[in-house]
PDB file of N, CA and C in Angstrom:
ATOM      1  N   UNK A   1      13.650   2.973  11.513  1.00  0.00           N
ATOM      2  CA  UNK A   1      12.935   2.163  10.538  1.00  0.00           C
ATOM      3  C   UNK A   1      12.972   2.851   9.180  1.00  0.00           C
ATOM      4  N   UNK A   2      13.435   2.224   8.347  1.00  0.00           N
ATOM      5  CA  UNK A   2      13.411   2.747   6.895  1.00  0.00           C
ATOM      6  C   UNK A   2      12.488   1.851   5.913  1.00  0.00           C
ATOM      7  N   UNK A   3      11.476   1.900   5.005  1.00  0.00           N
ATOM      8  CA  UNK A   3      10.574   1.601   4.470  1.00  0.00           C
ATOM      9  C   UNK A   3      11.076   1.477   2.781  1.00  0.00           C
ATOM     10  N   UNK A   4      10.777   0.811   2.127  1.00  0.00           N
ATOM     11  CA  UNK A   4      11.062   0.521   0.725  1.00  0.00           C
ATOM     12  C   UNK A   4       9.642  -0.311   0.213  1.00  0.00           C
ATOM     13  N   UNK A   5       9.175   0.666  -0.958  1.00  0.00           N
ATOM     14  CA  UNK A   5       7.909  -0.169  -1.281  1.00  0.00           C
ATOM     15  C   UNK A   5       8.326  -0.413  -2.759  1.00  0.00           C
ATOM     16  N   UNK A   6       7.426  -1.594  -3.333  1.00  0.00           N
ATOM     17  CA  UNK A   6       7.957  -2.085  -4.857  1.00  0.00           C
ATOM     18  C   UNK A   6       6.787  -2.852  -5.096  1.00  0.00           C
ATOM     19  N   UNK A   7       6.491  -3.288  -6.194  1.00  0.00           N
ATOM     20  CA  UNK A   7       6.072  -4.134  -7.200  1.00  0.00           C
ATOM     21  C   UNK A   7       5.292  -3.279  -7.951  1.00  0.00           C
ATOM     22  N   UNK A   8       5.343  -2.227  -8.073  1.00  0.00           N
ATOM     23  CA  UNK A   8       3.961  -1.473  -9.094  1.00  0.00           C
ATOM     24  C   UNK A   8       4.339  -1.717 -10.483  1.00  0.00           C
ATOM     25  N   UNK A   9       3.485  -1.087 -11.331  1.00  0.00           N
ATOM     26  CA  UNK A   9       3.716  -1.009 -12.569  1.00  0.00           C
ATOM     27  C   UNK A   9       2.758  -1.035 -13.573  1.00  0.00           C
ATOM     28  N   UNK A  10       2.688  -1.362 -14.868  1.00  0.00           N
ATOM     29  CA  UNK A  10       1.323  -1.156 -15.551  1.00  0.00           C
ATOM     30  C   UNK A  10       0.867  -2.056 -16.249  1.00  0.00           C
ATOM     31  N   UNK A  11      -0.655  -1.886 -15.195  1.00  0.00           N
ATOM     32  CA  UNK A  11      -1.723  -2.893 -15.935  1.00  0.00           C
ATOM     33  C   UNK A  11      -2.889  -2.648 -16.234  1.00  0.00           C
ATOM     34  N   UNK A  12      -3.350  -3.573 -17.275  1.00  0.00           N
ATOM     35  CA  UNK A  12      -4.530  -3.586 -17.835  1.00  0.00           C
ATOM     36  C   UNK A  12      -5.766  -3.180 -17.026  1.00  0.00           C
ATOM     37  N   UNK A  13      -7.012  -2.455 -17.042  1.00  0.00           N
ATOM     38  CA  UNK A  13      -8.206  -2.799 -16.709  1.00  0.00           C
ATOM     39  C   UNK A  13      -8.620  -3.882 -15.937  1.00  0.00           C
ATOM     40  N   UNK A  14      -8.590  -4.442 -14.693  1.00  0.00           N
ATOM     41  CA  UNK A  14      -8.932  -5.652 -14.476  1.00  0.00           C
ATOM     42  C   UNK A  14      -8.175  -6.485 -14.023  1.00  0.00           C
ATOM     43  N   UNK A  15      -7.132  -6.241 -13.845  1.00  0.00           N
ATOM     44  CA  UNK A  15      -5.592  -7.034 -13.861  1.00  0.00           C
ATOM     45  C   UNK A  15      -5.349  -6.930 -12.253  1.00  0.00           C
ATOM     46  N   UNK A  16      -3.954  -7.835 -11.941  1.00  0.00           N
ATOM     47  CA  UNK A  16      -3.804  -7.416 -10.777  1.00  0.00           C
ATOM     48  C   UNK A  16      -2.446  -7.022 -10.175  1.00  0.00           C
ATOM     49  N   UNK A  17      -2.038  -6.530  -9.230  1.00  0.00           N
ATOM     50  CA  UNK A  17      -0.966  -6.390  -9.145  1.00  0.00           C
ATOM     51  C   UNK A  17      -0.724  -6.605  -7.299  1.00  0.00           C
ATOM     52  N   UNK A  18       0.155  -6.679  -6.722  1.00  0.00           N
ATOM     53  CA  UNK A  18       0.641  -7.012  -5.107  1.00  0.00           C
ATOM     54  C   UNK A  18       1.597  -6.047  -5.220  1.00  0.00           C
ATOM     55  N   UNK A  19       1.267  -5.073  -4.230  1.00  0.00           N
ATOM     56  CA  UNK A  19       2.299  -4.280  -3.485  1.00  0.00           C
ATOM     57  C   UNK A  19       3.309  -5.070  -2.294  1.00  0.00           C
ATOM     58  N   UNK A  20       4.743  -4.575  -2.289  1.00  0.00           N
ATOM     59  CA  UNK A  20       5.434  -4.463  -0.840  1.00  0.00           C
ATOM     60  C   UNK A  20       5.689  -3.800  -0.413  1.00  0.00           C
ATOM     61  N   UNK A  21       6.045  -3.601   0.680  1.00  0.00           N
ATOM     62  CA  UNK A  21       6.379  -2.889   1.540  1.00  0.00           C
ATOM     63  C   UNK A  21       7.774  -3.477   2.410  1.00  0.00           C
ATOM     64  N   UNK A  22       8.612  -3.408   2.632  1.00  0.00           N
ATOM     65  CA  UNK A  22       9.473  -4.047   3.146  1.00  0.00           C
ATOM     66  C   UNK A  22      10.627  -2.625   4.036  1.00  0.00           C
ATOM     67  N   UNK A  23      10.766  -3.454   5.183  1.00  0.00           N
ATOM     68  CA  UNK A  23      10.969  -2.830   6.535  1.00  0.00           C
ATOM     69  C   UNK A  23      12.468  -3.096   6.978  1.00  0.00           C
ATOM     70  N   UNK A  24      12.952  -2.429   7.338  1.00  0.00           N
ATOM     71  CA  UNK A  24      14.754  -2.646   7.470  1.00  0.00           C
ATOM     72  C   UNK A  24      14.311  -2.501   9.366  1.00  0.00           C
ATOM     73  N   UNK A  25      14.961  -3.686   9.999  1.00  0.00           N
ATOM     74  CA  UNK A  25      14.857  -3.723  11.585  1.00  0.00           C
ATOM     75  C   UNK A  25      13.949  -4.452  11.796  1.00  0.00           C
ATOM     76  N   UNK A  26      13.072  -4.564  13.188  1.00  0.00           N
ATOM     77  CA  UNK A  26      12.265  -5.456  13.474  1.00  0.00           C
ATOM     78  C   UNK A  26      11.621  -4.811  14.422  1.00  0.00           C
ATOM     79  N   UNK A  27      11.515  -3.569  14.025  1.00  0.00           N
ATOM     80  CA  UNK A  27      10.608  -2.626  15.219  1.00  0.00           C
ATOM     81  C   UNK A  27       9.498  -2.131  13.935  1.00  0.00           C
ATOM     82  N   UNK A  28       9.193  -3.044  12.815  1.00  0.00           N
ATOM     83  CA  UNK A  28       8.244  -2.697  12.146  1.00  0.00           C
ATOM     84  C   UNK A  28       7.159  -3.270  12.617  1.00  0.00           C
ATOM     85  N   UNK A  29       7.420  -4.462  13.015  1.00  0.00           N
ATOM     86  CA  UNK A  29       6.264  -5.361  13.877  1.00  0.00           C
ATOM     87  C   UNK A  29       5.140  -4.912  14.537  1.00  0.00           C
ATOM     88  N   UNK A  30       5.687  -3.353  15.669  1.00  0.00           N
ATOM     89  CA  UNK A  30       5.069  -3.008  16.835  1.00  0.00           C
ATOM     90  C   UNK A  30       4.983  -1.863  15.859  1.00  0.00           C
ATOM     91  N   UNK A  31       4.400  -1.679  14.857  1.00  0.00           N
ATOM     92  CA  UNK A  31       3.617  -0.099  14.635  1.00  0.00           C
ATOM     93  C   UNK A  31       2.124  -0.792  13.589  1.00  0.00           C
ATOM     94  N   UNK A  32       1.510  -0.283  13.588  1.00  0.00           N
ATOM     95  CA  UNK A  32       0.147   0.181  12.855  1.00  0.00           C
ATOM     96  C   UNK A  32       0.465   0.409  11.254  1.00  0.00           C
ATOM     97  N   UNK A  33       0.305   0.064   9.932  1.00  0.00           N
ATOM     98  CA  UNK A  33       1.013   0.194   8.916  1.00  0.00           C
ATOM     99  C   UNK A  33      -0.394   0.876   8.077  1.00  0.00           C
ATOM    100  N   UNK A  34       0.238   1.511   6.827  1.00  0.00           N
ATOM    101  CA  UNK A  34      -0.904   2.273   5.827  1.00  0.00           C
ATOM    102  C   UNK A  34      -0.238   2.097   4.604  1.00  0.00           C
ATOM    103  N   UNK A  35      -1.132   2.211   3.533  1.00  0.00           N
ATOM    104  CA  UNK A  35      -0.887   2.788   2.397  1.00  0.00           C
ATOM    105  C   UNK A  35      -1.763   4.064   2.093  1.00  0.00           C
ATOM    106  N   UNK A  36      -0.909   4.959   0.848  1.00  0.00           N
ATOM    107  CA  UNK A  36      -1.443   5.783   0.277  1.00  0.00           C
ATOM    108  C   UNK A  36      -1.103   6.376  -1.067  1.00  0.00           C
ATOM    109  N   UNK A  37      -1.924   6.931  -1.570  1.00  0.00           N
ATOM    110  CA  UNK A  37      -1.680   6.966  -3.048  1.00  0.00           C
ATOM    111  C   UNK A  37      -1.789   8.583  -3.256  1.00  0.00           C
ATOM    112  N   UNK A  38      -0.790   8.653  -4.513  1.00  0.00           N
ATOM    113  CA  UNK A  38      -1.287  10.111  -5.020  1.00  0.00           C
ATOM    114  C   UNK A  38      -1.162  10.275  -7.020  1.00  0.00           C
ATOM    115  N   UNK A  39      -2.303  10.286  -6.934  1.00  0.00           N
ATOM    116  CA  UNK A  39      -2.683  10.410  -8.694  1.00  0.00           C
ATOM    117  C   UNK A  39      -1.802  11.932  -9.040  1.00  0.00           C
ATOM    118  N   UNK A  40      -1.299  11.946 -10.536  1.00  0.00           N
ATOM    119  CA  UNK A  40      -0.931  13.272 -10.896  1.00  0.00           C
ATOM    120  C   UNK A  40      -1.701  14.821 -10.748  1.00  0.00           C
ATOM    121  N   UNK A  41      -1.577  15.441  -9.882  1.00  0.00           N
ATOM    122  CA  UNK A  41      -2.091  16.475  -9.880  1.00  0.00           C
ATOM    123  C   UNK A  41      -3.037  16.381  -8.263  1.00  0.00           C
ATOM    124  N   UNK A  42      -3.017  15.512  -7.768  1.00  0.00           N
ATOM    125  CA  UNK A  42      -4.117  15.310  -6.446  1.00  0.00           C
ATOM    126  C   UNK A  42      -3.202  15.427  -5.482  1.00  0.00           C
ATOM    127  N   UNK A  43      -3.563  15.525  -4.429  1.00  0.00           N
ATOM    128  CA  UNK A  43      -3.253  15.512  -2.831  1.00  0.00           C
ATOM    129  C   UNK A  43      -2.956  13.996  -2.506  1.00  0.00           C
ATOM    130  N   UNK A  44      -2.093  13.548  -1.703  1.00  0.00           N
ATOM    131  CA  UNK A  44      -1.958  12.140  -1.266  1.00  0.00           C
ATOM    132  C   UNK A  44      -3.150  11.722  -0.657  1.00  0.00           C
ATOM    133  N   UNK A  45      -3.587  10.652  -0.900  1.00  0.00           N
ATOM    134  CA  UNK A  45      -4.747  10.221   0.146  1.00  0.00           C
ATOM    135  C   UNK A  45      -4.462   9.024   0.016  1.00  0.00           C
ATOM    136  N   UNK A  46      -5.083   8.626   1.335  1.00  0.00           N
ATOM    137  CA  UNK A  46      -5.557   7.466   2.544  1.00  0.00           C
ATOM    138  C   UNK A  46      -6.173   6.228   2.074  1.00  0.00           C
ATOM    139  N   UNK A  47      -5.416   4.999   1.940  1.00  0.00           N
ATOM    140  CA  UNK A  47      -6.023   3.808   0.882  1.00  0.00           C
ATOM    141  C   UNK A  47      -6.487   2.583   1.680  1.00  0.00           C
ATOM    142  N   UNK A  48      -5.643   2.348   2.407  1.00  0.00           N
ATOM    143  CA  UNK A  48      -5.355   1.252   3.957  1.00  0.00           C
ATOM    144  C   UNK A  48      -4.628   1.154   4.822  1.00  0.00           C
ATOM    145  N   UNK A  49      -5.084   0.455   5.721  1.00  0.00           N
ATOM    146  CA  UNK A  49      -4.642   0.837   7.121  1.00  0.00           C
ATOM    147  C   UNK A  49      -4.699  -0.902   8.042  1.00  0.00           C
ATOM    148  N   UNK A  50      -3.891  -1.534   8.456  1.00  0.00           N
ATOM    149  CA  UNK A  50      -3.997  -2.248   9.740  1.00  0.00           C
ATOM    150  C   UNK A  50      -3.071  -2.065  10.959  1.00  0.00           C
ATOM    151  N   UNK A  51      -3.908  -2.110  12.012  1.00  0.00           N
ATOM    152  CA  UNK A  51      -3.576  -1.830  13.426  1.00  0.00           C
ATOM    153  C   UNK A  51      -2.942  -2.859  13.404  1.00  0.00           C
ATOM    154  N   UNK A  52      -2.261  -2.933  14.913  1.00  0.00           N
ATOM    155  CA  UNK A  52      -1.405  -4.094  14.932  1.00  0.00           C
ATOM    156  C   UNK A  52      -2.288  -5.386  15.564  1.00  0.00           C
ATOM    157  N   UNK A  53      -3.752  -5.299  16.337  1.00  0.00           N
ATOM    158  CA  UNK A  53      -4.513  -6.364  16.376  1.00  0.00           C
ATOM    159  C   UNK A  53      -5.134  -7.175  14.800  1.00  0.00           C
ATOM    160  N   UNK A  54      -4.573  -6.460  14.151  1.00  0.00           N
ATOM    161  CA  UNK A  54      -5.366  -6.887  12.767  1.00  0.00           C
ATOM    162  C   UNK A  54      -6.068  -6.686  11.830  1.00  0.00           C
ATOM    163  N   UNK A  55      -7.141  -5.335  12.603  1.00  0.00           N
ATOM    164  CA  UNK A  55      -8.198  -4.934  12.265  1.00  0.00           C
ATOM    165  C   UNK A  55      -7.555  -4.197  10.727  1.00  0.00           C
ATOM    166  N   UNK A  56      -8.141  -4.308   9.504  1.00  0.00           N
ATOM    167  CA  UNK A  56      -8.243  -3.327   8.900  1.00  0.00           C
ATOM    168  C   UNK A  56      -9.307  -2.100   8.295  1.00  0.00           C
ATOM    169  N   UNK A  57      -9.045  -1.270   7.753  1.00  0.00           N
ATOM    170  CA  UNK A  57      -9.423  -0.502   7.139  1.00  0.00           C
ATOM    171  C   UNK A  57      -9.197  -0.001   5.835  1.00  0.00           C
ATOM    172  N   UNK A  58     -10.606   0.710   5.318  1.00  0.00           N
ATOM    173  CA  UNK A  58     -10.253   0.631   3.159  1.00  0.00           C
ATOM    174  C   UNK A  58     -10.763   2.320   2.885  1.00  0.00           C
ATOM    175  N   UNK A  59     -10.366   2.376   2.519  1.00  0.00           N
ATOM    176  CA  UNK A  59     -11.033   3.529   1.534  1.00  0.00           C
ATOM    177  C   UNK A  59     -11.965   2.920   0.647  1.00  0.00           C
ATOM    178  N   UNK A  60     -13.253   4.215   0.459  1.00  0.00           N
ATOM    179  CA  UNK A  60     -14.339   3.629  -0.091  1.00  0.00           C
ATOM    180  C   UNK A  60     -14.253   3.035  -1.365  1.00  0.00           C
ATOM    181  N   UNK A  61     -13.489   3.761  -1.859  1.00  0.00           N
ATOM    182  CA  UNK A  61     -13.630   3.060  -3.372  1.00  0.00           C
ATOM    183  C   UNK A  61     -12.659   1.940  -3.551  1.00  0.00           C
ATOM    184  N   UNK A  62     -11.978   1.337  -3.255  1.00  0.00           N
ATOM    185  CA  UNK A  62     -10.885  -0.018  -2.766  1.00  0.00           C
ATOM    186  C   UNK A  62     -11.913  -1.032  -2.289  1.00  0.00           C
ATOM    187  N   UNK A  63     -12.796  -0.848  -1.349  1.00  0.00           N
ATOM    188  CA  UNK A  63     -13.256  -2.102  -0.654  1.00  0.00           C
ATOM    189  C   UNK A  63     -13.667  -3.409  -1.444  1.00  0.00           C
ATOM    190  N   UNK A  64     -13.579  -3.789  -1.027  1.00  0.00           N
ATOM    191  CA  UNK A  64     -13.968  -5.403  -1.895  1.00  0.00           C
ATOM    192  C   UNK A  64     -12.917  -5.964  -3.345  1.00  0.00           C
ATOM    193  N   UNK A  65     -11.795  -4.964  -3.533  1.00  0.00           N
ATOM    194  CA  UNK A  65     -11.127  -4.854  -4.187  1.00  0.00           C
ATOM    195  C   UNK A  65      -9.256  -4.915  -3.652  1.00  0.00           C
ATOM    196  N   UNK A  66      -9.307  -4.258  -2.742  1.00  0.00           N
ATOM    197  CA  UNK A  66      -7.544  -4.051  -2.220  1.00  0.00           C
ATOM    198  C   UNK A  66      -7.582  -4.943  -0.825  1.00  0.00           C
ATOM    199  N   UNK A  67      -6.743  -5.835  -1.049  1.00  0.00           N
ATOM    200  CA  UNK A  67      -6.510  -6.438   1.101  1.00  0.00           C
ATOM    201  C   UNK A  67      -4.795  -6.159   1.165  1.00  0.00           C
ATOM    202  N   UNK A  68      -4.942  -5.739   2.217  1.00  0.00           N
ATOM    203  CA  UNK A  68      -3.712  -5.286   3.299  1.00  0.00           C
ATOM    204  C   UNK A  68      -3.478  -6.537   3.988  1.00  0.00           C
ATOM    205  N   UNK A  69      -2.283  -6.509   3.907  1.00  0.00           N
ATOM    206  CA  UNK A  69      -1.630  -7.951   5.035  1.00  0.00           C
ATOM    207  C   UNK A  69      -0.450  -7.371   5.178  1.00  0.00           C
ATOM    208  N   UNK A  70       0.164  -8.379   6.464  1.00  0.00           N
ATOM    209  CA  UNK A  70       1.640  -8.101   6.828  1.00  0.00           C
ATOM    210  C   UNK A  70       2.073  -9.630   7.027  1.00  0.00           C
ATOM    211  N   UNK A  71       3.691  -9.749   7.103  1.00  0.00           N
ATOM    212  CA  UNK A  71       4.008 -10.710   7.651  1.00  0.00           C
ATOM    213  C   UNK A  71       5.576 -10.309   8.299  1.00  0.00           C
ATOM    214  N   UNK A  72       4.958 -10.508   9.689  1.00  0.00           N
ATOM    215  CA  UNK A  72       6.027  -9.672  10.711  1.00  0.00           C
ATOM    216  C   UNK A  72       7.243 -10.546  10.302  1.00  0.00           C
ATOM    217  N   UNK A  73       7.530 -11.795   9.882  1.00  0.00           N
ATOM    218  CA  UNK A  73       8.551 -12.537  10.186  1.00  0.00           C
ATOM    219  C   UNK A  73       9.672 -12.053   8.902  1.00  0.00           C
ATOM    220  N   UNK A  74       8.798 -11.423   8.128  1.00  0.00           N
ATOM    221  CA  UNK A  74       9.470 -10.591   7.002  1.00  0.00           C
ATOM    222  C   UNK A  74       9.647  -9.228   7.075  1.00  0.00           C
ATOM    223  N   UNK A  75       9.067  -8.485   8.355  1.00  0.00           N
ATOM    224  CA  UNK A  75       9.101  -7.457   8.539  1.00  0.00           C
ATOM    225  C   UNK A  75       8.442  -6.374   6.591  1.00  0.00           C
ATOM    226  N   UNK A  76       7.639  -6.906   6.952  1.00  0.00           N
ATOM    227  CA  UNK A  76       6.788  -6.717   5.508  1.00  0.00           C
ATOM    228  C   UNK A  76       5.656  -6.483   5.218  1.00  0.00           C
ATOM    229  N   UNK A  77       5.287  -5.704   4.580  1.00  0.00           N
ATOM    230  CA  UNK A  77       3.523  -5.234   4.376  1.00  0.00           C
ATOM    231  C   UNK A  77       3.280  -5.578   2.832  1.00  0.00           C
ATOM    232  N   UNK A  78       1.892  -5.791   2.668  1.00  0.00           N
ATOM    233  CA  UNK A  78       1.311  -5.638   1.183  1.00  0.00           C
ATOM    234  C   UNK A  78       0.154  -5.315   0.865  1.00  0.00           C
ATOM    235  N   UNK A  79       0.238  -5.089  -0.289  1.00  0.00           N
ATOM    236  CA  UNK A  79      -1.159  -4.273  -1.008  1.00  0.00           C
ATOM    237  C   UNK A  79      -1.647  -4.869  -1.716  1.00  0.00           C
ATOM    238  N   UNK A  80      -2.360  -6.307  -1.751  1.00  0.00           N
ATOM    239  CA  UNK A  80      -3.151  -6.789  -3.044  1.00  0.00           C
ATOM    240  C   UNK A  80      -4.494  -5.906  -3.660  1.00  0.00           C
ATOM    241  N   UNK A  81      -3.734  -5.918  -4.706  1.00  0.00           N
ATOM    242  CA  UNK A  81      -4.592  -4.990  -6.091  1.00  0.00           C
ATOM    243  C   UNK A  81      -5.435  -5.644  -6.816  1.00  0.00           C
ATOM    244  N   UNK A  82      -6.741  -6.051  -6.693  1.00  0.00           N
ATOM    245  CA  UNK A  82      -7.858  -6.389  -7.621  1.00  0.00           C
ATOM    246  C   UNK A  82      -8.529  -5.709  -8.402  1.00  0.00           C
ATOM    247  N   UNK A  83      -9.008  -6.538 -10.056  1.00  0.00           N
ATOM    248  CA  UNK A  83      -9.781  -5.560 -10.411  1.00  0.00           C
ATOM    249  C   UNK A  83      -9.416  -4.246 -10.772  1.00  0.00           C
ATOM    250  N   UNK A  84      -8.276  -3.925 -11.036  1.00  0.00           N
ATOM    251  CA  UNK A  84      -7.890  -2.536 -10.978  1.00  0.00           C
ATOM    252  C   UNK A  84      -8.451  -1.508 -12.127  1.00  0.00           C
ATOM    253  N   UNK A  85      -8.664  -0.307 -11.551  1.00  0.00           N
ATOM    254  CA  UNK A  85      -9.544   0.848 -13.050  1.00  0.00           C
ATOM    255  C   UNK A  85      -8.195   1.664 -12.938  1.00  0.00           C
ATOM    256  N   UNK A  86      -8.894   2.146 -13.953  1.00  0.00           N
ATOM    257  CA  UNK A  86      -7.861   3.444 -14.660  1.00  0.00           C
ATOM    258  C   UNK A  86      -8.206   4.498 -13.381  1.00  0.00           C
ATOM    259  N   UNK A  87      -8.618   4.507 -12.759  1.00  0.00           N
ATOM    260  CA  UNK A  87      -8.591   5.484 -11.413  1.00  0.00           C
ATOM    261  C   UNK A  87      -7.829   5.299 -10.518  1.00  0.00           C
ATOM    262  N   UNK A  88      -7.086   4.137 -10.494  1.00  0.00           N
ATOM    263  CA  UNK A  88      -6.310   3.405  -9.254  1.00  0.00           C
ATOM    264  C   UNK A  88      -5.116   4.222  -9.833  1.00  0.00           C
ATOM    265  N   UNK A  89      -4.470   4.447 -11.006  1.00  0.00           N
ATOM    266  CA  UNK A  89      -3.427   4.569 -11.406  1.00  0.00           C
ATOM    267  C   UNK A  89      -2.701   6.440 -10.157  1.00  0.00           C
ATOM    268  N   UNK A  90      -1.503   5.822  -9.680  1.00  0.00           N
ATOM    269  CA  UNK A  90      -1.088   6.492  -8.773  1.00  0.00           C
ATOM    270  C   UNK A  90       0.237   6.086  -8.429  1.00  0.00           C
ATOM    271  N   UNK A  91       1.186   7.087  -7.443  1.00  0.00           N
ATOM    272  CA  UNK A  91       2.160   6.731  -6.538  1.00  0.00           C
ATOM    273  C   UNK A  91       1.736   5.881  -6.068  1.00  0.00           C
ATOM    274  N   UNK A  92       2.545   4.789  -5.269  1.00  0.00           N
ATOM    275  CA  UNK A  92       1.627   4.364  -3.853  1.00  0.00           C
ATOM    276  C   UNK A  92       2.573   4.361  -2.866  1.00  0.00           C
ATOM    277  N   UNK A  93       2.294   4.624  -1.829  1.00  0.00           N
ATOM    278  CA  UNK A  93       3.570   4.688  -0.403  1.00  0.00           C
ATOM    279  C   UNK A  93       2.745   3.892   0.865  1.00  0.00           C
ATOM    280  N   UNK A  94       3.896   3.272   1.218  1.00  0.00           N
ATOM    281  CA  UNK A  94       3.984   2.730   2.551  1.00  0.00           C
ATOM    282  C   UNK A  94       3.985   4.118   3.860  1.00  0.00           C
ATOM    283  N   UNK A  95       3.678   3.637   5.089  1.00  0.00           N
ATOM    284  CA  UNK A  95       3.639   3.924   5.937  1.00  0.00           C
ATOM    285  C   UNK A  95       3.805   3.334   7.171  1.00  0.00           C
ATOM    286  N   UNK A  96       5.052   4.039   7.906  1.00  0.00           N
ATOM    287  CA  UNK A  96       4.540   3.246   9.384  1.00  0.00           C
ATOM    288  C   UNK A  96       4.136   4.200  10.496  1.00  0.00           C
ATOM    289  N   UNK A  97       3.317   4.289  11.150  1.00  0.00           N
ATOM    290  CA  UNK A  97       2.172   4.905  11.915  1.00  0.00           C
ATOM    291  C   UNK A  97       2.958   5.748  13.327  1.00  0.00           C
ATOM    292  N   UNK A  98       3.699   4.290  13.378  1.00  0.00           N
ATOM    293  CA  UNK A  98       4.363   4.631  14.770  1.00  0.00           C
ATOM    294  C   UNK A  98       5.615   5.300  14.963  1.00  0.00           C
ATOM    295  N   UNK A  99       5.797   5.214  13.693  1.00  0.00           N
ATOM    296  CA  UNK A  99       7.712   6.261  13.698  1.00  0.00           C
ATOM    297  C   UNK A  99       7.443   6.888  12.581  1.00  0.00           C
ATOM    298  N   UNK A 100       6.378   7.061  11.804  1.00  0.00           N
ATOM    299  CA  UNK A 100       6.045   8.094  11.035  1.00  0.00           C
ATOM    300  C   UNK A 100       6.822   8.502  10.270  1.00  0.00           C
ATOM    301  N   UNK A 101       7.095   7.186   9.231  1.00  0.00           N
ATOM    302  CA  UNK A 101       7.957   6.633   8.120  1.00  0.00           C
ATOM    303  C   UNK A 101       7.296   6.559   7.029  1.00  0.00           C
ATOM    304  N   UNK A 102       7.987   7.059   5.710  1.00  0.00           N
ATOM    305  CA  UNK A 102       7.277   6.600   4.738  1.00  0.00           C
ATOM    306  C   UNK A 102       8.132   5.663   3.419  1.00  0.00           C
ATOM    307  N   UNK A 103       7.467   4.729   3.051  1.00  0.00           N
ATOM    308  CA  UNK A 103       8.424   4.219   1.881  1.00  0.00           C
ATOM    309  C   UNK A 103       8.339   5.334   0.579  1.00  0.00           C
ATOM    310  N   UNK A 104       9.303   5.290  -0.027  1.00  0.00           N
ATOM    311  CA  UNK A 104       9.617   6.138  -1.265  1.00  0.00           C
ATOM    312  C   UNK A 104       8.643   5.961  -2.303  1.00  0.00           C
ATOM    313  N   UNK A 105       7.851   4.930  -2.478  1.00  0.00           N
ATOM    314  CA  UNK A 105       6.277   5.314  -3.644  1.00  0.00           C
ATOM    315  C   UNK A 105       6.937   4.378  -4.718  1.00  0.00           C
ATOM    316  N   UNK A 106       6.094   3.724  -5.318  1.00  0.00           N
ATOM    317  CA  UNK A 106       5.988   2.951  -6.567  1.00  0.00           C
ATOM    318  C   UNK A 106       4.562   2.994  -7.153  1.00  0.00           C
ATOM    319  N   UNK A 107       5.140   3.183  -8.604  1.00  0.00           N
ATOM    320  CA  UNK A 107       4.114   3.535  -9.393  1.00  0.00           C
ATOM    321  C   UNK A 107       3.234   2.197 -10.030  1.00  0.00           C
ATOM    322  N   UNK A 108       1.815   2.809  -9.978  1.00  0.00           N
ATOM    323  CA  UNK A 108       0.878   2.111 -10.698  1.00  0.00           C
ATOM    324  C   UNK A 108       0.576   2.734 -11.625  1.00  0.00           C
ATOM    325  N   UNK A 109       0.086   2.035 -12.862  1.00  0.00           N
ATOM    326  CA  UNK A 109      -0.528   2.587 -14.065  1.00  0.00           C
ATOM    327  C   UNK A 109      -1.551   1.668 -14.457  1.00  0.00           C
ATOM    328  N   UNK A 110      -2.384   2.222 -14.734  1.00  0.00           N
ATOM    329  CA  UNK A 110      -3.546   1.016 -14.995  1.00  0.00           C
ATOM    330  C   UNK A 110      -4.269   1.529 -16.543  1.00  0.00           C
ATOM    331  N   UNK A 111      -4.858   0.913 -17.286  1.00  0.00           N
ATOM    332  CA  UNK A 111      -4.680   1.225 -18.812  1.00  0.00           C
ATOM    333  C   UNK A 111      -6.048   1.085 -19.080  1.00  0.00           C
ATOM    334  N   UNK A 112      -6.597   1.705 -19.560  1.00  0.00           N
ATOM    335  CA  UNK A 112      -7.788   1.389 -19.768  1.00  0.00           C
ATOM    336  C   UNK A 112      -8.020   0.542 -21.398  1.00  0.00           C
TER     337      UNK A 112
END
């Protein structure tokens, strides 16, 4: 499984942006998928997460703000970006859980 993530780029305060994630094969289906981010100078950390029943998970400061979806028939993940602050601004990388893959990172910039 090889991972390719895209749509970042820079926006305003408030603005929004949709991550992809996009999956080469069809054994992306059967893994657990994440995102994660890493601001200049920080450690990568942990943004979202869905299992393959559905369930997701947020990091605290995202909630009510970022939703995670997939659509297996695209072998594809995404990151909708709400609301975005000048704190969001980061790498962001894909993940797949189960073959412990990562997409190559696309950048956000968010402007205050």
């Amino acid at each position: 499984v090889q991972l390719q993530a895209f749509g970042g780029g820079l926006v305003q305060t408030g603005g929004s942006l949709r991550l992809s994630c996009a999956a080469s094969g069809d054994r992306f289906r059967d893994s657990a998928v994440g995102w994660y981010r890493q601001a200049p100078g920080n450690l990568r950390e942990w943004v979202s997460s869905m299992v393959l029943g559905g369930a997701t998970n947020y990091e605290d400061s995202v909630k009510g703000r970022f939703a995670i979806s997939r659509d297996n028939a695209k072998n594809t993940a995404y990151l909708q970006m709400n609301n975005l602050k000048p704190e969001d601004t980061a790498v962001y990388y894909c993940r797949s859980f189960k073959y412990n893959v990562w997409g190559q990172g696309t950048l956000v910039t968010v402007s205050s």
